[in-house]
C-alpha atoms as a PDB file:
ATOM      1  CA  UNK A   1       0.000   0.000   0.000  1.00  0.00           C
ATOM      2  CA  UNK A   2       1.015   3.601  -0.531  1.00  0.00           C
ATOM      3  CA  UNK A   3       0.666   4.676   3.460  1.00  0.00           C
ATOM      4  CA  UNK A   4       2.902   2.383   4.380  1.00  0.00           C
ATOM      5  CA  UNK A   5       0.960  -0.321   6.490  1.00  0.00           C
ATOM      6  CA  UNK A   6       0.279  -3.680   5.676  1.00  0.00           C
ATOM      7  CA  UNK A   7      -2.442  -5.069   4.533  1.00  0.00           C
ATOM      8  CA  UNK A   8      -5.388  -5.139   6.470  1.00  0.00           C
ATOM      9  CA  UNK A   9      -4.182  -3.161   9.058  1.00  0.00           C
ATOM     10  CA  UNK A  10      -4.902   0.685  10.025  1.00  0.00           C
ATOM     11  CA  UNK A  11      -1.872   3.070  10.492  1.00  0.00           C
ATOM     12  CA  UNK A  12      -2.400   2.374  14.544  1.00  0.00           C
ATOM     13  CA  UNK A  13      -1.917  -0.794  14.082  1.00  0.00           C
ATOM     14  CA  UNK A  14      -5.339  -2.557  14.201  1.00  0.00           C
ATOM     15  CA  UNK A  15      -6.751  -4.506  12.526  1.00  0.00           C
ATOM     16  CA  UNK A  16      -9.569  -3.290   9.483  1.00  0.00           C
ATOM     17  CA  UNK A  17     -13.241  -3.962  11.030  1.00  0.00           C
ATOM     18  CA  UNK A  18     -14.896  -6.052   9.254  1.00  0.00           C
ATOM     19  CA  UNK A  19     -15.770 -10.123   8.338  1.00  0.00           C
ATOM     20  CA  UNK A  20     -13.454 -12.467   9.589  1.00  0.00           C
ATOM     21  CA  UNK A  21     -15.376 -15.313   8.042  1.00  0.00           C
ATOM     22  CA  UNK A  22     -13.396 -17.883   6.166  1.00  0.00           C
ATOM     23  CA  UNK A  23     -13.242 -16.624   2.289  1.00  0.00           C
ATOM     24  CA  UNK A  24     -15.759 -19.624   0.888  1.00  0.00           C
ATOM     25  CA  UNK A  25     -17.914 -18.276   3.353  1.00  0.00           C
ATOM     26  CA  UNK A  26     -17.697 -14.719   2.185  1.00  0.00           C
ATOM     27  CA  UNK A  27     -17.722 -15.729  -1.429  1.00  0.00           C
ATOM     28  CA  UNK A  28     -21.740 -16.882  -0.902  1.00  0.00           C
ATOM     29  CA  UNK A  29     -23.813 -14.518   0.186  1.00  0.00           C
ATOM     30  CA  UNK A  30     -26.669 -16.594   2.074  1.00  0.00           C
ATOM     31  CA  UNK A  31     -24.042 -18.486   3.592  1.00  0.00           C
ATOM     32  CA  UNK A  32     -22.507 -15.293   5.130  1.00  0.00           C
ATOM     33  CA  UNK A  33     -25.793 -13.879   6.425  1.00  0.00           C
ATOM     34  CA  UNK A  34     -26.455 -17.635   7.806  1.00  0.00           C
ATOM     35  CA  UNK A  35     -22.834 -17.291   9.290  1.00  0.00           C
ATOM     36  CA  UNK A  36     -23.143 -13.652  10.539  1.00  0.00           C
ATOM     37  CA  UNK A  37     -26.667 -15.090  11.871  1.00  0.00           C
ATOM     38  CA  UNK A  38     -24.853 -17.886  14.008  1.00  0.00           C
ATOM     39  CA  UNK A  39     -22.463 -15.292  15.435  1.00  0.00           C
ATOM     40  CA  UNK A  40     -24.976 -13.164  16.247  1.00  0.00           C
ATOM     41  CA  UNK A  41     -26.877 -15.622  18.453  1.00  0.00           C
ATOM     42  CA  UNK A  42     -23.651 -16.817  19.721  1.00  0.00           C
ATOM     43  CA  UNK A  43     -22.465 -13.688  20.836  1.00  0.00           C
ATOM     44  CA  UNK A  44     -25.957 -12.251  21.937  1.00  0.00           C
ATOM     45  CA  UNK A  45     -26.097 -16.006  24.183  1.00  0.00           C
ATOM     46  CA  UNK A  46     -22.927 -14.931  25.867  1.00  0.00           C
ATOM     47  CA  UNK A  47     -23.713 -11.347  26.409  1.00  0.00           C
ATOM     48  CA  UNK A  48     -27.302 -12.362  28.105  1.00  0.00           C
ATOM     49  CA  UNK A  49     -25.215 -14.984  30.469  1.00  0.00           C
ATOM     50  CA  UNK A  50     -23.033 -12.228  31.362  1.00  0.00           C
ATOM     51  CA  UNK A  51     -25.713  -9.644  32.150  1.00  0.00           C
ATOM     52  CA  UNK A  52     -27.529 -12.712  33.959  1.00  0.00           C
ATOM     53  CA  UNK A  53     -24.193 -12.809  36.071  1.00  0.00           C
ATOM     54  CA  UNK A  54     -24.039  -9.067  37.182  1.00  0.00           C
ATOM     55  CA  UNK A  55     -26.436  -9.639  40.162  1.00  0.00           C
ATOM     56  CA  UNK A  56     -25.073 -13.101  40.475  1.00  0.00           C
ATOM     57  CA  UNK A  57     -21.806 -14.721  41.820  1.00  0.00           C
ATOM     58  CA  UNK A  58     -19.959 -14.688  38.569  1.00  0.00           C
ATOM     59  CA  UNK A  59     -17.332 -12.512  36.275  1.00  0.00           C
ATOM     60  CA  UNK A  60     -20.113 -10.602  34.448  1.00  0.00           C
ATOM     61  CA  UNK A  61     -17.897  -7.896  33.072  1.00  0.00           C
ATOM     62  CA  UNK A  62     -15.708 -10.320  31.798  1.00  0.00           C
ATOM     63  CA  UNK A  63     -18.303 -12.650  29.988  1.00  0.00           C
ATOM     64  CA  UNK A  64     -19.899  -9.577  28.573  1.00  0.00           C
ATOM     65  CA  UNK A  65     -16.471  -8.402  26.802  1.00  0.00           C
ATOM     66  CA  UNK A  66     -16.206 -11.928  25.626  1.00  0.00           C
ATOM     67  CA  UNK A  67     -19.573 -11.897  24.191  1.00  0.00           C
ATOM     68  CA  UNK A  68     -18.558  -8.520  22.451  1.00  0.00           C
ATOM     69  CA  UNK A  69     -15.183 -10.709  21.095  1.00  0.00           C
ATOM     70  CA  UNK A  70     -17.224 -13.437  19.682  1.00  0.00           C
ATOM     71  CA  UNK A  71     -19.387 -10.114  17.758  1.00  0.00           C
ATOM     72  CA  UNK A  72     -16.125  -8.715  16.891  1.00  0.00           C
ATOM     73  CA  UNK A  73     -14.824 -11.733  14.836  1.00  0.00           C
ATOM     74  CA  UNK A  74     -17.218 -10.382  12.327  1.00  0.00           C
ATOM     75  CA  UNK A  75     -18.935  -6.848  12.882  1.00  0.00           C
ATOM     76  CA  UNK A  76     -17.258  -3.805  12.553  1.00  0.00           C
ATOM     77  CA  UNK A  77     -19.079  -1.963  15.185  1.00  0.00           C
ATOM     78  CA  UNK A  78     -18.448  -4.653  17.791  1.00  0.00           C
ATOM     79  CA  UNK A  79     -14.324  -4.294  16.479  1.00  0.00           C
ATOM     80  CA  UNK A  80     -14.954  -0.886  16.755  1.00  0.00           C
ATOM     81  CA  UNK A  81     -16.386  -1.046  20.217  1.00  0.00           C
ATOM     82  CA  UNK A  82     -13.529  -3.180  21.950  1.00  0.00           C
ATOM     83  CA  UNK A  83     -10.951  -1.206  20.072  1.00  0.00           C
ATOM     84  CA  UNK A  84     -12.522   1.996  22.238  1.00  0.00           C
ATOM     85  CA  UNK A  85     -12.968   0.246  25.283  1.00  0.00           C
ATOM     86  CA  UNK A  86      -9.222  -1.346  25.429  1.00  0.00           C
ATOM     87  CA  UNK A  87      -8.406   2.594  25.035  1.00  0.00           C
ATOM     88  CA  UNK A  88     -10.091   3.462  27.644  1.00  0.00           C
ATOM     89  CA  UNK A  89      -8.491   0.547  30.459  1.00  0.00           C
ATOM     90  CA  UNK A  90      -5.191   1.624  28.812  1.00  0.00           C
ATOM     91  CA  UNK A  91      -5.741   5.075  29.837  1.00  0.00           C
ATOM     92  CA  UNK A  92      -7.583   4.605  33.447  1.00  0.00           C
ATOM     93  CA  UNK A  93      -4.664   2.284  33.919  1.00  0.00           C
ATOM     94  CA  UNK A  94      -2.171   4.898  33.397  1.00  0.00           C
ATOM     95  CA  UNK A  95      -3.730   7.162  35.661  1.00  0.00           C
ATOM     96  CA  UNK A  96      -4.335   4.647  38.323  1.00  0.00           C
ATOM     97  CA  UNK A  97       0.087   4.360  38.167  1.00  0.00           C
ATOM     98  CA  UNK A  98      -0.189   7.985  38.699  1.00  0.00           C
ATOM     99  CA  UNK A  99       1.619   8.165  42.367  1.00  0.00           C
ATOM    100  CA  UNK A 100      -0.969  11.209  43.538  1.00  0.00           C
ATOM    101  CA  UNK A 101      -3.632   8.940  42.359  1.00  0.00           C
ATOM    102  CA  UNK A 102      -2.770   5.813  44.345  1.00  0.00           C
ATOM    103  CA  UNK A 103      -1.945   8.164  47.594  1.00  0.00           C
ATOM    104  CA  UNK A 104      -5.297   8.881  47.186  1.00  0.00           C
ATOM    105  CA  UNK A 105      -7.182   6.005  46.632  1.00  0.00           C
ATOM    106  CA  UNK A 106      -4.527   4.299  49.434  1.00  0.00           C
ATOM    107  CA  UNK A 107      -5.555   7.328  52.043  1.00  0.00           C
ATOM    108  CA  UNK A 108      -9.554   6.882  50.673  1.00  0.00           C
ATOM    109  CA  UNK A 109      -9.274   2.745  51.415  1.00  0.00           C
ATOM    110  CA  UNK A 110      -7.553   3.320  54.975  1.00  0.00           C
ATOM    111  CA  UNK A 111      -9.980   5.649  56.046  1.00  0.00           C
ATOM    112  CA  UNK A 112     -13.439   3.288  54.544  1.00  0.00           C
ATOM    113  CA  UNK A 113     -11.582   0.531  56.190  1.00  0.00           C
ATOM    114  CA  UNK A 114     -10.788   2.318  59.644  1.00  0.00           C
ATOM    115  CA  UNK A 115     -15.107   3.314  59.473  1.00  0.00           C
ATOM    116  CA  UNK A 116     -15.798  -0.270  59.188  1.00  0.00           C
ATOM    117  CA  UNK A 117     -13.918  -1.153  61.550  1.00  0.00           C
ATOM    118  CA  UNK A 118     -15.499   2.043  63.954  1.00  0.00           C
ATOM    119  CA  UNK A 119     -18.867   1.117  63.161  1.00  0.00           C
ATOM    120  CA  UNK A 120     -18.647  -2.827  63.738  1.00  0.00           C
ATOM    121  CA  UNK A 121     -16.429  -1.861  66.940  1.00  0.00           C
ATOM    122  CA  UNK A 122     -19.495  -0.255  68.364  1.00  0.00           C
ATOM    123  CA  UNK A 123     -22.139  -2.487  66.986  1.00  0.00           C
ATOM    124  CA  UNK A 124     -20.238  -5.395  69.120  1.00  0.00           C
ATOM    125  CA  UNK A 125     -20.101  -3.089  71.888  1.00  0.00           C
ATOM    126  CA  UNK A 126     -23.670  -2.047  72.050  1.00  0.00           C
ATOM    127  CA  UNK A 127     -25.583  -5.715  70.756  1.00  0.00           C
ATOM    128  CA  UNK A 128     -22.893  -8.387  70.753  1.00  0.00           C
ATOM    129  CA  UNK A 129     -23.690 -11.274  68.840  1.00  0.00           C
ATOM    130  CA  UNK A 130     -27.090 -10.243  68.604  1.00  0.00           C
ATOM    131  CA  UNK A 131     -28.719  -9.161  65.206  1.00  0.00           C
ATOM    132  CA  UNK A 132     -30.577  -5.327  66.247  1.00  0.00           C
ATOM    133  CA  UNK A 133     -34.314  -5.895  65.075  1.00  0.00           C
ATOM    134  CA  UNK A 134     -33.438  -9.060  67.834  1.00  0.00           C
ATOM    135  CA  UNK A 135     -32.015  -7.410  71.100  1.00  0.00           C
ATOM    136  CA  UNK A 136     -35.035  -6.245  72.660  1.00  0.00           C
ATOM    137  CA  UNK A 137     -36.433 -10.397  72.686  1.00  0.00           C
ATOM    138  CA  UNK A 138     -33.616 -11.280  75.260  1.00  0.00           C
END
């Protein structure tokens, strides 16, 4: 190419959105909408199990981005969606290395750790073992 960059790559780097179907697939056209179908549903299953998981015991986030990976093997918006969010970690993960910012967050911990401790100091001090709604019954 005349910019310089391989082929099927952007100037960044990354990779072109689009279809990473196998060629014979792309080649037909009903049997890429049937494949873009499947990869749909497959992707859509996995993003529903990981919203399923944010209430629940489970690594929602995670099954959610992988749900978006299975989407991104062959839409460009999905590419184009993980290529923005892996920007955006990159870039809060710089800032959390930022020595002001972990003082902070250090200081902010201590101190929401040192409450707990206050609070459940003085709940043990006032009830004891006993649950509140409980301690008048005894």
């Amino acid at each position: 190419m005349s910019n310089g960059t391989a082929r099927g790559t952007t100037p960044e780097g990354g990779r072109v959105p689009g279809s990473r179907a196998p060629a014979f697939i792309r080649r037909s056209r009903p049997l890429h909408l049937a494949w873009r179908a499947v990869i749909f549903l497959a992707g859509l299953a996995v993003v529903v199990l990981g919203v399923v998981m944010l209430p629940l015991p489970g690594p929602g986030w995670v099954v959610i981005f992988l749900g978006m990976g299975v989407w991104a093997t062959e839409f460009a918006w999905a590419q184009l969606a993980l290529r923005w969010t892996r920007r955006k970690v990159h870039e809060a993960a710089q800032r959390a290395l930022d020595p002001r910012v972990r003082r902070r967050n250090l200081t902010l911990t201590v101190l929401g750790l040192a409450a707990l401790v206050g609070i459940g100091g003085w709940y043990f001090a006032r009830y004891g073992l006993a649950v509140p709604w409980a301690a008048d019954e005894s």
